[in-house]
C-alpha atoms as a PDB file:
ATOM      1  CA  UNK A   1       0.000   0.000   0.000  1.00  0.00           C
ATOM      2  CA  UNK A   2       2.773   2.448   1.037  1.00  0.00           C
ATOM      3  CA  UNK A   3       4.492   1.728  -2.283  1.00  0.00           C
ATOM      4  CA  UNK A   4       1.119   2.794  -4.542  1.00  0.00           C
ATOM      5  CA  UNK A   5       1.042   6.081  -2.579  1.00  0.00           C
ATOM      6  CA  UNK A   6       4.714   6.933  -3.194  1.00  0.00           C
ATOM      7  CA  UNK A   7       4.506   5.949  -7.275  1.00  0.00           C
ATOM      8  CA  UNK A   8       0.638   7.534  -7.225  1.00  0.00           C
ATOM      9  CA  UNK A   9       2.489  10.693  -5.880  1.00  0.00           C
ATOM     10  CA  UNK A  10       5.955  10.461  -8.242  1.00  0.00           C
ATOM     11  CA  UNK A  11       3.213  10.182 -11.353  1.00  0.00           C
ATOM     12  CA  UNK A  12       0.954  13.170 -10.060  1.00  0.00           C
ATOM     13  CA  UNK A  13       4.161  15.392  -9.273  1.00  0.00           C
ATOM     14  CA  UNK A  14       5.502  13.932 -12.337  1.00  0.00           C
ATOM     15  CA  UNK A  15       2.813  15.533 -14.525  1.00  0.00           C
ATOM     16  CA  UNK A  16       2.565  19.022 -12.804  1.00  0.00           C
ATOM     17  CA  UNK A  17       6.293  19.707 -13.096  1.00  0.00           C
ATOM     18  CA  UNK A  18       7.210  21.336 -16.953  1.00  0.00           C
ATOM     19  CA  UNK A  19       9.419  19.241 -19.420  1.00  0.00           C
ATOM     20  CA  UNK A  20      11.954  19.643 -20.632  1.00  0.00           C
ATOM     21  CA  UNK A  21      12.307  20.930 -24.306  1.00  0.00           C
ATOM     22  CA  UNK A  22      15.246  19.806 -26.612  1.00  0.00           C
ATOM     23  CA  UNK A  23      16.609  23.557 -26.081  1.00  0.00           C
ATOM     24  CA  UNK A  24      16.905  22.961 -22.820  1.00  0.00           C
ATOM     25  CA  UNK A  25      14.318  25.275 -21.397  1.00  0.00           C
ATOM     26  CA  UNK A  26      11.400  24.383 -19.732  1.00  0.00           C
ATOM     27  CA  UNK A  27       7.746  23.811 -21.846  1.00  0.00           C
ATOM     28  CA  UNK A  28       5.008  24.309 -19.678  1.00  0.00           C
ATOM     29  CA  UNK A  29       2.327  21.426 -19.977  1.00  0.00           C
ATOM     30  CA  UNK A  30      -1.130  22.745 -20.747  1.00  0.00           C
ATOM     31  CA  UNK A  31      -5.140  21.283 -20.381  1.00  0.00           C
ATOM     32  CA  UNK A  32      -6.298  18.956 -22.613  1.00  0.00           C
ATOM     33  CA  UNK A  33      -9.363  21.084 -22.330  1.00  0.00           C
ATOM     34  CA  UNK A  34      -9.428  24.423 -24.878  1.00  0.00           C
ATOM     35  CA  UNK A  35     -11.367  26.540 -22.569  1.00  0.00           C
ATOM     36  CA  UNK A  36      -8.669  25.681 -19.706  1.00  0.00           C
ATOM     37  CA  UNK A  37      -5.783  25.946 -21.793  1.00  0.00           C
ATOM     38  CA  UNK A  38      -6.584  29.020 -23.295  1.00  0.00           C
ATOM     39  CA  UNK A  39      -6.730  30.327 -19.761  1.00  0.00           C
ATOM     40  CA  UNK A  40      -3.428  28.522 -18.921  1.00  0.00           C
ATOM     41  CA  UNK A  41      -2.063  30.458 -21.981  1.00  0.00           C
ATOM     42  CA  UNK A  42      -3.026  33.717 -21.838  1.00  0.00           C
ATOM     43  CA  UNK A  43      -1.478  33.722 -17.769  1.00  0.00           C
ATOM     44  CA  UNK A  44       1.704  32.138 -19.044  1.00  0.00           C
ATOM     45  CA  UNK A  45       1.720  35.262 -21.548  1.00  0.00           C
ATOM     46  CA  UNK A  46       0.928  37.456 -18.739  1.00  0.00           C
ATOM     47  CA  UNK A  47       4.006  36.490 -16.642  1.00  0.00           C
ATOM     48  CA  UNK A  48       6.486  36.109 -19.562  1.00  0.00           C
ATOM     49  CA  UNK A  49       5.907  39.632 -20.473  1.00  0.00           C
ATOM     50  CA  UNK A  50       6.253  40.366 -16.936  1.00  0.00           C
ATOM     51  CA  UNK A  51       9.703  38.642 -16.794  1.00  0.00           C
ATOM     52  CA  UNK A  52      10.646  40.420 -19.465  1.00  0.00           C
ATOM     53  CA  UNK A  53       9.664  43.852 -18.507  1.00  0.00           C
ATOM     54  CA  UNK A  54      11.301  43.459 -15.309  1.00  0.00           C
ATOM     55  CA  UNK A  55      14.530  41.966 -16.530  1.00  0.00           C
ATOM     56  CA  UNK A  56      14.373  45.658 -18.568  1.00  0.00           C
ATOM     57  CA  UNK A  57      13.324  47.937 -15.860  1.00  0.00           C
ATOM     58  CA  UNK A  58      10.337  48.883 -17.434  1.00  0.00           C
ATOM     59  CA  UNK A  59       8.289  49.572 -15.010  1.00  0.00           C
ATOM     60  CA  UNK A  60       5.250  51.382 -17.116  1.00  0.00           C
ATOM     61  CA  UNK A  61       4.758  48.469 -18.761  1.00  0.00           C
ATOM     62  CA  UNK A  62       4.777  46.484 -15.698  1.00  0.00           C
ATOM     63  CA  UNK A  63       1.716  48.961 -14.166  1.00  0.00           C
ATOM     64  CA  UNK A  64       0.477  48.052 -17.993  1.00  0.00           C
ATOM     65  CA  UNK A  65      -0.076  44.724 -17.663  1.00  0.00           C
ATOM     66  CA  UNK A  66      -2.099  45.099 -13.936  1.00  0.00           C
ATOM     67  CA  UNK A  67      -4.563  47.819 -14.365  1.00  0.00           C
ATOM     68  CA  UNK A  68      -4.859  50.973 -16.157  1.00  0.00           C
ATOM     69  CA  UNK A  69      -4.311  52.963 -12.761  1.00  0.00           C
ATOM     70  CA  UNK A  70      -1.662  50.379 -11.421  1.00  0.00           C
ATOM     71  CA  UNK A  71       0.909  51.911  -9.071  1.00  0.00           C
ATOM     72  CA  UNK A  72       4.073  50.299  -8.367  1.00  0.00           C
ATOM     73  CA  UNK A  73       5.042  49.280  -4.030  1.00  0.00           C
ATOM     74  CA  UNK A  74       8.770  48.471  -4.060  1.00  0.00           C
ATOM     75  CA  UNK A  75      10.626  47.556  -1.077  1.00  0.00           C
ATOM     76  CA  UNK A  76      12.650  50.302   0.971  1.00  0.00           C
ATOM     77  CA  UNK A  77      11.183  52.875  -1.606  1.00  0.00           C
ATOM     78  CA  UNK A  78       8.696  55.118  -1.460  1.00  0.00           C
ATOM     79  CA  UNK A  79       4.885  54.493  -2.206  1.00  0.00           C
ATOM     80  CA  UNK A  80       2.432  57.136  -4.492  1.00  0.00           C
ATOM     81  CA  UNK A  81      -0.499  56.731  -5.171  1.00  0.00           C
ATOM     82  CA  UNK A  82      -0.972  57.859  -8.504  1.00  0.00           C
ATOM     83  CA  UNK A  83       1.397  56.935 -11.478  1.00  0.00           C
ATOM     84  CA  UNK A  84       2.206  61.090 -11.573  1.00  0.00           C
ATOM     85  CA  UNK A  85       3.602  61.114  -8.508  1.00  0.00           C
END
């Protein structure tokens, strides 16, 4: 019995982690189901752009991504609350 838990939990874990692509970077593994997966998609965009705007400093298009009156809260800096400020 203990030995089906441990493989029921290696397979589960097995297909929540990403796989690997040939490139070497990770491919994220989506629903089977479109509505889901469009979902799934369209949040995976959401955070790649993210990454990149972040790895560029850009943080306009950061706010951008949020809400149209987004405001940025970084640690040990100060807080506005308008975009102006």
């Amino acid at each position: 019995m203990r030995l089906a838990v441990i493989l029921l939990c290696a397979a589960i874990a097995g297909s929540i982690a990403p796989a690997k692509a040939a490139s070497g970077e990770a491919t994220i593994a989506f629903s089977a189901d479109p509505a889901i997966a469009g979902r799934q998609r369209a949040a995976y965009a959401v955070v790649h752009q993210y990454e990149q705007y972040l790895n560029a400093a850009d943080t306009e298009r950061i706010l951008d991504l949020f809400a149209p009156q987004s405001v940025a809260e970084w640690n040990d800096k100060p807080t506005f609350a308008t975009r102006d400020q």
